[in-house]
N, C-alpha and C. Protein backbone atom coordinates (compact mmCIF):
# COMPACT_ATOMS: atom_id res chain seq x y z
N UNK A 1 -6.47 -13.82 -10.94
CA UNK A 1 -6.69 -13.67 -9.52
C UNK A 1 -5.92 -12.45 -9.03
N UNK A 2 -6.61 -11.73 -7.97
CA UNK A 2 -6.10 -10.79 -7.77
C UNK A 2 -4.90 -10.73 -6.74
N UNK A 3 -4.15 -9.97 -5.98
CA UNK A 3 -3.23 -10.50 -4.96
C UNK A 3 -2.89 -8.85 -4.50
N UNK A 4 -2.67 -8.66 -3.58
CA UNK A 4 -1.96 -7.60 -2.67
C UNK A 4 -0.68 -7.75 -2.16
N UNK A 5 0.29 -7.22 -2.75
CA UNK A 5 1.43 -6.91 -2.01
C UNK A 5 2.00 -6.24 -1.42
N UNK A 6 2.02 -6.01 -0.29
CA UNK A 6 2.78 -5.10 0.75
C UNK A 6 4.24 -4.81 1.18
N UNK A 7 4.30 -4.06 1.18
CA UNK A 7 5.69 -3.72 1.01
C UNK A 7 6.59 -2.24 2.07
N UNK A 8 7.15 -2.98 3.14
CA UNK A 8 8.24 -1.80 3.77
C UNK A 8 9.14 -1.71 3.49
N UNK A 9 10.02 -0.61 4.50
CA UNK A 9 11.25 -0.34 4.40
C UNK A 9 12.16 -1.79 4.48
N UNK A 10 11.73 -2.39 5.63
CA UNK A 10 12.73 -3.69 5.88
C UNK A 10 13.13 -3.17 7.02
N UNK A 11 14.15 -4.09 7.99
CA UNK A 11 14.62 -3.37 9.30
C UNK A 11 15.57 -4.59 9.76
N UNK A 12 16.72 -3.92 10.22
CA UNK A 12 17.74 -4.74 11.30
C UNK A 12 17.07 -5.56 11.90
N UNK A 13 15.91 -4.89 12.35
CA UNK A 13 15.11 -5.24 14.06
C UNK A 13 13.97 -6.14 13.53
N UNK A 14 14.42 -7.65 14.14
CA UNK A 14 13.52 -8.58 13.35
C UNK A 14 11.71 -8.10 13.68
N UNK A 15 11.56 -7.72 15.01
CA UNK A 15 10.07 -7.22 15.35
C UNK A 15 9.45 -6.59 14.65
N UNK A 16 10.49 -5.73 13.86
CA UNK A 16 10.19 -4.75 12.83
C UNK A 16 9.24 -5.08 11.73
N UNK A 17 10.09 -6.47 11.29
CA UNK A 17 10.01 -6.93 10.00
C UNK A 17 8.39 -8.02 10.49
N UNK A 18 8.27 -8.74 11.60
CA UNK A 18 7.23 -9.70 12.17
C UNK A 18 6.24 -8.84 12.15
N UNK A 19 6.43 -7.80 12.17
CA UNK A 19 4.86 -6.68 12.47
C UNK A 19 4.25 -6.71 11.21
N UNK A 20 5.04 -6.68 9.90
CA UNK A 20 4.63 -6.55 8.47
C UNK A 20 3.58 -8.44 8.10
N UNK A 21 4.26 -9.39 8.91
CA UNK A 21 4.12 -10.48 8.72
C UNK A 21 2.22 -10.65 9.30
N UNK A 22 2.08 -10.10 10.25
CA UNK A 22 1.04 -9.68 10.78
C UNK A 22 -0.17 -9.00 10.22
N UNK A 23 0.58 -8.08 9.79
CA UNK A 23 -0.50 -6.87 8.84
C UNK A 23 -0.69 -7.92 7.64
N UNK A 24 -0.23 -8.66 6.81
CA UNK A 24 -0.30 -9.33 6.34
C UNK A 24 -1.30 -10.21 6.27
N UNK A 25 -1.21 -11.04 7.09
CA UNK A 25 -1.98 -11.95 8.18
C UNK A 25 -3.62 -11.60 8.64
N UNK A 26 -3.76 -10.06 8.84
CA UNK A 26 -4.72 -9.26 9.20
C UNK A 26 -5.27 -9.34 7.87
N UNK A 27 -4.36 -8.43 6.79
CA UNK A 27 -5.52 -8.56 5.69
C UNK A 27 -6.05 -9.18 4.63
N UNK A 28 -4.85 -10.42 4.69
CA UNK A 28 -5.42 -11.67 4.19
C UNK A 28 -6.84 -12.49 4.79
N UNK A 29 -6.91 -11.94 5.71
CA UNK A 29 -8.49 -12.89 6.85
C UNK A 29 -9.08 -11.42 6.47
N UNK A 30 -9.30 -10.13 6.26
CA UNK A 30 -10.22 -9.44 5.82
C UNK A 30 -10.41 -9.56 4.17
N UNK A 31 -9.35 -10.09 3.59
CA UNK A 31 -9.81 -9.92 2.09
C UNK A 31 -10.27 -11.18 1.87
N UNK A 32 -9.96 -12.56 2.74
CA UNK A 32 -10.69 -13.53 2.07
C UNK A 32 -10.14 -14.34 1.39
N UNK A 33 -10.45 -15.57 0.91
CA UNK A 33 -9.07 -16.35 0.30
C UNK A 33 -9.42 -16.10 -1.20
N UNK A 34 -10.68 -15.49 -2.11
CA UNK A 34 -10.16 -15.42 -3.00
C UNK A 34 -9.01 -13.98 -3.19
N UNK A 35 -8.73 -13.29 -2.58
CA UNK A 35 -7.26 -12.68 -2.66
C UNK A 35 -6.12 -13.18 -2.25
N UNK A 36 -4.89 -13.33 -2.95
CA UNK A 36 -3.75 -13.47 -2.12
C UNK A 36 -2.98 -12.37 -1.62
N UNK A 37 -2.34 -12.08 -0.78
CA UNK A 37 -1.64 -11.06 0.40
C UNK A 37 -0.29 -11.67 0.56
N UNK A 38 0.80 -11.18 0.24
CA UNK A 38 1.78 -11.20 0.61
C UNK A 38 2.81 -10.07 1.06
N UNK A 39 3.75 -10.20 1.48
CA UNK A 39 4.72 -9.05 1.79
C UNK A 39 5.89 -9.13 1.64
N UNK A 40 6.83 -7.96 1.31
CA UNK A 40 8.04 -7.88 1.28
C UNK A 40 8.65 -6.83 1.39
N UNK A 41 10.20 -6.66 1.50
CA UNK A 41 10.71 -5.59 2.21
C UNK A 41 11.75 -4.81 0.86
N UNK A 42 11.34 -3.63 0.90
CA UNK A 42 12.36 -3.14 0.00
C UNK A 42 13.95 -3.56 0.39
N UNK A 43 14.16 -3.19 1.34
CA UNK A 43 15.66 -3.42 1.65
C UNK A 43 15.82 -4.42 3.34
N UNK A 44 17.25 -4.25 3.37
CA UNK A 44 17.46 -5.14 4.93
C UNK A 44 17.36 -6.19 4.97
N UNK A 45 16.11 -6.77 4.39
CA UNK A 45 15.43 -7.72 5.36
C UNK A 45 15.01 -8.80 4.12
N UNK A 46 14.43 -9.96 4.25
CA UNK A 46 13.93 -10.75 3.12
C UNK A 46 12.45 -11.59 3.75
N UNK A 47 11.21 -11.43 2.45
CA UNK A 47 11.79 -11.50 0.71
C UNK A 47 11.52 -9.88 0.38
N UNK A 48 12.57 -10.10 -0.61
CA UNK A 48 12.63 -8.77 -1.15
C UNK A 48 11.29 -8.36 -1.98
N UNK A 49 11.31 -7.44 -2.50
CA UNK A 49 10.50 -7.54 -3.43
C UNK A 49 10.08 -8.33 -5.31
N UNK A 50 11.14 -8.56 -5.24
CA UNK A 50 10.81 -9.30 -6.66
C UNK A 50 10.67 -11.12 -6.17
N UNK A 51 11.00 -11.27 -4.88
CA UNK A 51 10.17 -12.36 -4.29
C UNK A 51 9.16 -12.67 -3.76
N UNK A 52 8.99 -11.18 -3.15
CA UNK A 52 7.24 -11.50 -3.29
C UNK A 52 6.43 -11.09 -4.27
N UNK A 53 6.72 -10.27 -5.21
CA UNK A 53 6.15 -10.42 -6.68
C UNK A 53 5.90 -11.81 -7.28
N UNK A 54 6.86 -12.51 -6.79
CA UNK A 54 7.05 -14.01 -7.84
C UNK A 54 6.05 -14.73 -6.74
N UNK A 55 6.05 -14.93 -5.41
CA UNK A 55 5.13 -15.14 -4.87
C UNK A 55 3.73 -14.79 -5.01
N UNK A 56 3.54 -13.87 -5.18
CA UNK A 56 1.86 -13.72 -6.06
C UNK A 56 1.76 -14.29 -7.02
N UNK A 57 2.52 -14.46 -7.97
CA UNK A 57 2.75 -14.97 -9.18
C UNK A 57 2.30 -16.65 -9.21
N UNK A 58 2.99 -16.86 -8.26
CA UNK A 58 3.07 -18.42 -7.94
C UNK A 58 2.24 -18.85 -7.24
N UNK A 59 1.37 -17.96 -6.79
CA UNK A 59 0.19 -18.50 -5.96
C UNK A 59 -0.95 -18.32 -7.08
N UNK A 60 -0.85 -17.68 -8.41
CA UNK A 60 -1.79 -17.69 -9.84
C UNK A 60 -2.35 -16.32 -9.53
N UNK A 61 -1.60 -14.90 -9.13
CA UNK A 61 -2.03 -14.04 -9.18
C UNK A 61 -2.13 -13.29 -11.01
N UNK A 62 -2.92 -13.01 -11.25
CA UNK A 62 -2.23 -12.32 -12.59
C UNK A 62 -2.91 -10.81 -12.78
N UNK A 63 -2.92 -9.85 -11.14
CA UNK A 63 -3.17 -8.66 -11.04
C UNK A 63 -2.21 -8.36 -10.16
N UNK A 64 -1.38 -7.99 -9.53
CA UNK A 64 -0.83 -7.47 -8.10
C UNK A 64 -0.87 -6.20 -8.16
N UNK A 65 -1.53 -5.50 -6.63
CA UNK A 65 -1.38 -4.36 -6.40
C UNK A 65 -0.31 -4.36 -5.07
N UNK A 66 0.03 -3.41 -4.93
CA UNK A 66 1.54 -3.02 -4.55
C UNK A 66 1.02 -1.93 -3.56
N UNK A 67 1.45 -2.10 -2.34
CA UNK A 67 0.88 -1.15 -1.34
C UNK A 67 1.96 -0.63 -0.37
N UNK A 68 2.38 0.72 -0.71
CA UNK A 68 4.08 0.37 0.26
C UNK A 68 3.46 1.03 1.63
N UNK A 69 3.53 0.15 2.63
CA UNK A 69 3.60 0.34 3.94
C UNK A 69 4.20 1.64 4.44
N UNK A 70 4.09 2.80 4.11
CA UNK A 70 4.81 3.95 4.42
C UNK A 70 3.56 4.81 4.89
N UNK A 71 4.23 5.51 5.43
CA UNK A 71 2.67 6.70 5.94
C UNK A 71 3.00 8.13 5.04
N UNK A 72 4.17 8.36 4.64
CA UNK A 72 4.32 9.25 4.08
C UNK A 72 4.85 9.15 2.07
N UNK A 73 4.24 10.17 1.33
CA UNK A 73 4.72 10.10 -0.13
C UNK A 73 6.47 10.36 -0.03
N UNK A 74 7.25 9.54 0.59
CA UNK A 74 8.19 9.90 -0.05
C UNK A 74 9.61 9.15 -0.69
N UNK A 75 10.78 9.31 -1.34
CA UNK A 75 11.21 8.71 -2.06
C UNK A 75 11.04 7.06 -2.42
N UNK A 76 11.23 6.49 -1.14
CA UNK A 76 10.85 5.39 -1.41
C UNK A 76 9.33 4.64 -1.76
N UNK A 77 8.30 5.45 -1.51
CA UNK A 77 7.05 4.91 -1.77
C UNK A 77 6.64 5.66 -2.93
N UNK A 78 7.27 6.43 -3.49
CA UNK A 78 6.65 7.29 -5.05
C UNK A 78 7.90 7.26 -6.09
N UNK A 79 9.27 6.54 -5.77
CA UNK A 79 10.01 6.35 -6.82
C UNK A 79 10.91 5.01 -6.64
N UNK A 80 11.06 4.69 -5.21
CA UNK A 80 12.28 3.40 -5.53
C UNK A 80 11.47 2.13 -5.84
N UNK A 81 10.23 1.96 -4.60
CA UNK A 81 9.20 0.52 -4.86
C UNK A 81 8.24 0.66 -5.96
N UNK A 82 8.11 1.88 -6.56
CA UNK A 82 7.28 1.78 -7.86
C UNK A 82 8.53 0.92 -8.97
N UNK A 83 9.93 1.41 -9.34
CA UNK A 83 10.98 1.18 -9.85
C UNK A 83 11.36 -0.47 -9.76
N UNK A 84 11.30 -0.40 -8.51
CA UNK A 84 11.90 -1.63 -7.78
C UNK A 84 10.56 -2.98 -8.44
N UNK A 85 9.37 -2.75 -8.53
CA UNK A 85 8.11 -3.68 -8.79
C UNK A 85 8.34 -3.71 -10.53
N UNK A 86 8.41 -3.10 -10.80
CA UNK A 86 8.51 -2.71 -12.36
C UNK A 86 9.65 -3.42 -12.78
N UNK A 87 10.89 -3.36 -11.84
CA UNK A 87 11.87 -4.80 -12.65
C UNK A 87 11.12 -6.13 -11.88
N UNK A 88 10.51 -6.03 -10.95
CA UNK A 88 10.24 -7.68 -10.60
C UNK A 88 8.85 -8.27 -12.06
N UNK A 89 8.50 -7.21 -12.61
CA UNK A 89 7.54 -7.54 -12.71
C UNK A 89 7.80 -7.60 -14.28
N UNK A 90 9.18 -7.71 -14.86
CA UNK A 90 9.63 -8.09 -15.97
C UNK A 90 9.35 -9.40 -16.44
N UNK A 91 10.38 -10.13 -14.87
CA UNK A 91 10.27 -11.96 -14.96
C UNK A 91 8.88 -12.15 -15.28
N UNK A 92 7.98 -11.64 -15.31
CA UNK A 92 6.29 -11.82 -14.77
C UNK A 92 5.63 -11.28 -16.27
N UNK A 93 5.47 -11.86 -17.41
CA UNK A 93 4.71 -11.03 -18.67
C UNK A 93 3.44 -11.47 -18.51
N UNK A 94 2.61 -10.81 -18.87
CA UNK A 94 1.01 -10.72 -18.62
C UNK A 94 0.51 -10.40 -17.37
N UNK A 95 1.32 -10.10 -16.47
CA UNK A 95 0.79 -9.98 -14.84
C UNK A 95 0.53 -8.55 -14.91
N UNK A 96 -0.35 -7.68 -14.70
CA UNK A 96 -0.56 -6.60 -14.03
C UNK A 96 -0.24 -6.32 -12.84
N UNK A 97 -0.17 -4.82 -12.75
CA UNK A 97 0.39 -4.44 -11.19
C UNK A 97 0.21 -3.03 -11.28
N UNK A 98 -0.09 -2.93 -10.01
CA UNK A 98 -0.45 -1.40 -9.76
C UNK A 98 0.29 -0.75 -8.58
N UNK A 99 0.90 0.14 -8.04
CA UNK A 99 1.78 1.50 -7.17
C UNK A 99 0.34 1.79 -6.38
N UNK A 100 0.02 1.67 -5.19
CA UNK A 100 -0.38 2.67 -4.50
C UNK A 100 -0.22 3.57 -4.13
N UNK A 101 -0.44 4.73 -3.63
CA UNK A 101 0.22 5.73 -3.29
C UNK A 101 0.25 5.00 -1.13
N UNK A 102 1.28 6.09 -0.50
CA UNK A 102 1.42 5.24 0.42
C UNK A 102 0.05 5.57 1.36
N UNK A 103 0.18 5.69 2.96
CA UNK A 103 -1.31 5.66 3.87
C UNK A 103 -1.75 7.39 3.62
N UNK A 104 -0.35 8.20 3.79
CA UNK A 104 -1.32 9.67 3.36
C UNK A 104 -1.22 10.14 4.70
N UNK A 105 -2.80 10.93 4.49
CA UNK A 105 -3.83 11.41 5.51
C UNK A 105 -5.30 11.02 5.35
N UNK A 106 -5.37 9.87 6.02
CA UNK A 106 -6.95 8.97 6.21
C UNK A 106 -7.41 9.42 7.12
N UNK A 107 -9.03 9.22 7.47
CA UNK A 107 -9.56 9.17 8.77
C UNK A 107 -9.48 7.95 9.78
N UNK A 108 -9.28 7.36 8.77
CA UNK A 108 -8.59 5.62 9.71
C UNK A 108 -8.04 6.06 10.04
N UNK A 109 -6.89 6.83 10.07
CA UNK A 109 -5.33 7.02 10.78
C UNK A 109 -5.71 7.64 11.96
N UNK A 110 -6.46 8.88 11.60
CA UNK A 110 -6.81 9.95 12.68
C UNK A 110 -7.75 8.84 14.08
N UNK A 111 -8.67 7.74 13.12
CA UNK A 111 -9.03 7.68 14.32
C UNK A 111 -8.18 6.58 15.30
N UNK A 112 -7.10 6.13 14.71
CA UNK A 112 -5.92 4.98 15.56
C UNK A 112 -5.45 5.84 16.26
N UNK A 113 -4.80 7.21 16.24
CA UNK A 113 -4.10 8.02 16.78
C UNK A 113 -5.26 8.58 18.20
N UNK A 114 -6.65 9.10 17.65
CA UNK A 114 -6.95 9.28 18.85
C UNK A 114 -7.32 7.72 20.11
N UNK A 115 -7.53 7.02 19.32
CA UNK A 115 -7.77 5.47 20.15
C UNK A 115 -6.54 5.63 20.71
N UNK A 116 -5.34 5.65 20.47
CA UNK A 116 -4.38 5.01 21.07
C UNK A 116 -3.43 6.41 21.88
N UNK A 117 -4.15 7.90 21.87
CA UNK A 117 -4.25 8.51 23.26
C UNK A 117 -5.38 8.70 24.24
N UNK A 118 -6.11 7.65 23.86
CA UNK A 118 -6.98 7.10 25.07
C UNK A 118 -8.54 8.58 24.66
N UNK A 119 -8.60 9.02 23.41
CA UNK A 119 -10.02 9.84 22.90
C UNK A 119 -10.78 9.41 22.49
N UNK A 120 -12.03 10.06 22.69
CA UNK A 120 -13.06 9.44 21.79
C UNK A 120 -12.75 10.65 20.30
N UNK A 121 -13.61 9.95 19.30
CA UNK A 121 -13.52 10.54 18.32
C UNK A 121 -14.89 11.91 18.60
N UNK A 122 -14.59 13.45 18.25
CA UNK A 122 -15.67 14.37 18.64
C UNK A 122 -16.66 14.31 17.17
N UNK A 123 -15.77 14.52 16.03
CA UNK A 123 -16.52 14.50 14.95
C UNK A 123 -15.69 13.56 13.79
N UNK A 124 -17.09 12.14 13.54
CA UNK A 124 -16.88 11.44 12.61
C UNK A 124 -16.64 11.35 11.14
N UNK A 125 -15.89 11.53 10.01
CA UNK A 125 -15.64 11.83 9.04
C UNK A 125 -15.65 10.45 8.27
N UNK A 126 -16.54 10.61 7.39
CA UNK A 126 -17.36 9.28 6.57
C UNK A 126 -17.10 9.61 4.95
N UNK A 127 -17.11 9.02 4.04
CA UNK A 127 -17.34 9.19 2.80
C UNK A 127 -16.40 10.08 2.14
N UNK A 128 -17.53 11.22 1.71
CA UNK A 128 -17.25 12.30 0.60
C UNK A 128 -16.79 13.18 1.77
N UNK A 129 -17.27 13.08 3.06
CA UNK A 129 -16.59 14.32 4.20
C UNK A 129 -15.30 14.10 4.49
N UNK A 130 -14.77 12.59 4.22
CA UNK A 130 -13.40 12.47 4.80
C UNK A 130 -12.18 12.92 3.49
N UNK A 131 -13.30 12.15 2.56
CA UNK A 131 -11.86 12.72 0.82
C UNK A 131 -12.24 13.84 0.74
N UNK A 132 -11.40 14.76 1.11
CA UNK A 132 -10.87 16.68 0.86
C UNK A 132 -9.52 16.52 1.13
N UNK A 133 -9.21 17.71 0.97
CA UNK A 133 -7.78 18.34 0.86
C UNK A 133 -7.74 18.97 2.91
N UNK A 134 -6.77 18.34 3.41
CA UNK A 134 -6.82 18.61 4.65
C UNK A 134 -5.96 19.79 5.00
N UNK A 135 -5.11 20.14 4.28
CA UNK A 135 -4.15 21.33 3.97
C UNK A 135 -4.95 22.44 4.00
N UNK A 136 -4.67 23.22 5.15
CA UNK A 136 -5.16 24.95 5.39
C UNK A 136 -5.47 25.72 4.19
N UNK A 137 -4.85 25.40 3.45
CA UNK A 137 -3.81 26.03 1.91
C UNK A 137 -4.90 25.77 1.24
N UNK A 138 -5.88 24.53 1.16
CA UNK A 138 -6.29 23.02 0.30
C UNK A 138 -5.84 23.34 -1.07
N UNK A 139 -4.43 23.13 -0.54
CA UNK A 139 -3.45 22.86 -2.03
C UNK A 139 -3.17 21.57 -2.74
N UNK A 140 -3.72 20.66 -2.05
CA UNK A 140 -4.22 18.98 -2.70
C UNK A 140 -2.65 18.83 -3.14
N UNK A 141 -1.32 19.10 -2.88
CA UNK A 141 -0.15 19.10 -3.30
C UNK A 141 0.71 18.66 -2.42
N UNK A 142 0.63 18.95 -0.58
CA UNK A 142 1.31 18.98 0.37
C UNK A 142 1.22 16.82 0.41
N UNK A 143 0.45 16.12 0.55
CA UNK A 143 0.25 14.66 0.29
C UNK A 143 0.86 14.21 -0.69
N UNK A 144 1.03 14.54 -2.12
CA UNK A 144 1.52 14.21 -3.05
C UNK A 144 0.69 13.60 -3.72
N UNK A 145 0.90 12.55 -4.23
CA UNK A 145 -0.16 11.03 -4.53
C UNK A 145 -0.75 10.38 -3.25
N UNK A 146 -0.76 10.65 -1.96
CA UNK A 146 -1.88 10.24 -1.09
C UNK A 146 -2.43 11.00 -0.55
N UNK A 147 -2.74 12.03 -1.54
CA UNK A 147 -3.75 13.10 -1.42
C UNK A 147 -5.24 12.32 -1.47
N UNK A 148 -5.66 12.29 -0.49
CA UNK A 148 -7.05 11.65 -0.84
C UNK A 148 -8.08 12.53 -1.75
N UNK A 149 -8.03 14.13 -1.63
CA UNK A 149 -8.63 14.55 -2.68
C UNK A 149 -8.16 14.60 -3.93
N UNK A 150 -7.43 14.07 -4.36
CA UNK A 150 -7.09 13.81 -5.75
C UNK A 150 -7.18 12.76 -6.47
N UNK A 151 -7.54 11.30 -5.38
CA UNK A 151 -7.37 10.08 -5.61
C UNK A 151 -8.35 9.76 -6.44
N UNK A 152 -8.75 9.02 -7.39
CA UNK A 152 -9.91 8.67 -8.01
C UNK A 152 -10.46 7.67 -7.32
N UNK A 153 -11.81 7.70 -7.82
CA UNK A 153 -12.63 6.46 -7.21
C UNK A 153 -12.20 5.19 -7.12
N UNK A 154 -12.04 4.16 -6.51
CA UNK A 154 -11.82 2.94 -6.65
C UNK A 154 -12.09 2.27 -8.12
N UNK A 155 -13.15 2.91 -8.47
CA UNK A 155 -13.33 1.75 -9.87
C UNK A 155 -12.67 3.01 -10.89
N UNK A 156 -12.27 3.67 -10.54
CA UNK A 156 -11.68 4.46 -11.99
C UNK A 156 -9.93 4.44 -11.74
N UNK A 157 -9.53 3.65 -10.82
CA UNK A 157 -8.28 3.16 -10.57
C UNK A 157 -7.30 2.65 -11.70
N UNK A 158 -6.68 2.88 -12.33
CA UNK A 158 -5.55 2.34 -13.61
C UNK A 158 -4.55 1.56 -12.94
N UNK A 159 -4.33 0.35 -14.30
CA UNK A 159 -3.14 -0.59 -13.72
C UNK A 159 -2.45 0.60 -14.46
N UNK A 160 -0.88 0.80 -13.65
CA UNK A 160 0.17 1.14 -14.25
C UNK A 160 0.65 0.49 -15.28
N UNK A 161 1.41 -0.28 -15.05
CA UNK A 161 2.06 -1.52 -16.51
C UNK A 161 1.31 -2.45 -16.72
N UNK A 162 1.34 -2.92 -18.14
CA UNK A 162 1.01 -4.44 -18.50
C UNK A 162 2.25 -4.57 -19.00
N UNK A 163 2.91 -5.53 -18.74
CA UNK A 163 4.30 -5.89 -19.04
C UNK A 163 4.27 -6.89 -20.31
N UNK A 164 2.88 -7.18 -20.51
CA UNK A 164 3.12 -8.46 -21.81
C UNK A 164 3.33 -8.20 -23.04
């Protein structure tokens, strides 16, 4: 079974941490109950991450993908929670798991940002028009790993580890 785990920074500020509980919540009712969805916080806050690893686990996940809640590629979403999943996912032999890269530059994003300064969207970006390199440069480098033009297709996606 497959399972999604989500994963932030964590935060002092419990609202912080309830907002993740939510998104959660959201995409567990879009994925449906044969997925499980859970979340956890790299730091601050609990469950950590190798508790909600064990929580997929324990709900009979034996795929988890790993999605760190960050908008940007950086240290923590391309080296500590890849690191950090990889020891949870020791306790765990035979479980697969996969690193997302973090949100990037989507057209989802672009179009929350204009919704929420009150725009309409002028020109819609769908498909193969939205995955390019958005960089002036199109140096497909400035994103890192949430370069959407670099990303492979969904079905040509690799688990990182098999731990068994």
């Amino acid at each position: 079974m497959k399972a999604i785990l989500l994963v932030d920074h964590g935060s002092r500020k419990r609202e912080a941490n309830d907002m993740l509980v939510c998104m959660a919540n959201l995409v567990q009712a879009m994925a449906g109950p044969d997925v499980i969805v859970r979340l956890a916080h790299m730091e601050l806050s609990e469950p950590s991450i190798g508790a909600g690893f064990s929580s997929c686990v324990e709900a009979d996940a034996t795929e988890v993908t790993v999605f760190p809640y960050m908008l940007s590629p950086g240290r923590h979403s391309t080296a500590d929670i890849p690191r950090m999943v990889a020891e949870a996912a020791l306790e765990h032999p035979g479980v697969t798991f996969t690193v997302t890269p973090a949100f990037g530059v989507h057209e989802k994003l672009g179009e929350i940002i204009l919704d929420r300064a009150g725009l309409a969207i002028d020109v819609d970006f769908h498909g193969t028009d939205a995955i390019r390199c958005w960089d002036p440069a199109c140096s497909t480098t400035l994103c890192g790993d949430a370069c959407r033009a670099k990303q492979p297709a969904e079905s040509e996606v690799a688990v990182t580890s098999d731990l068994s």
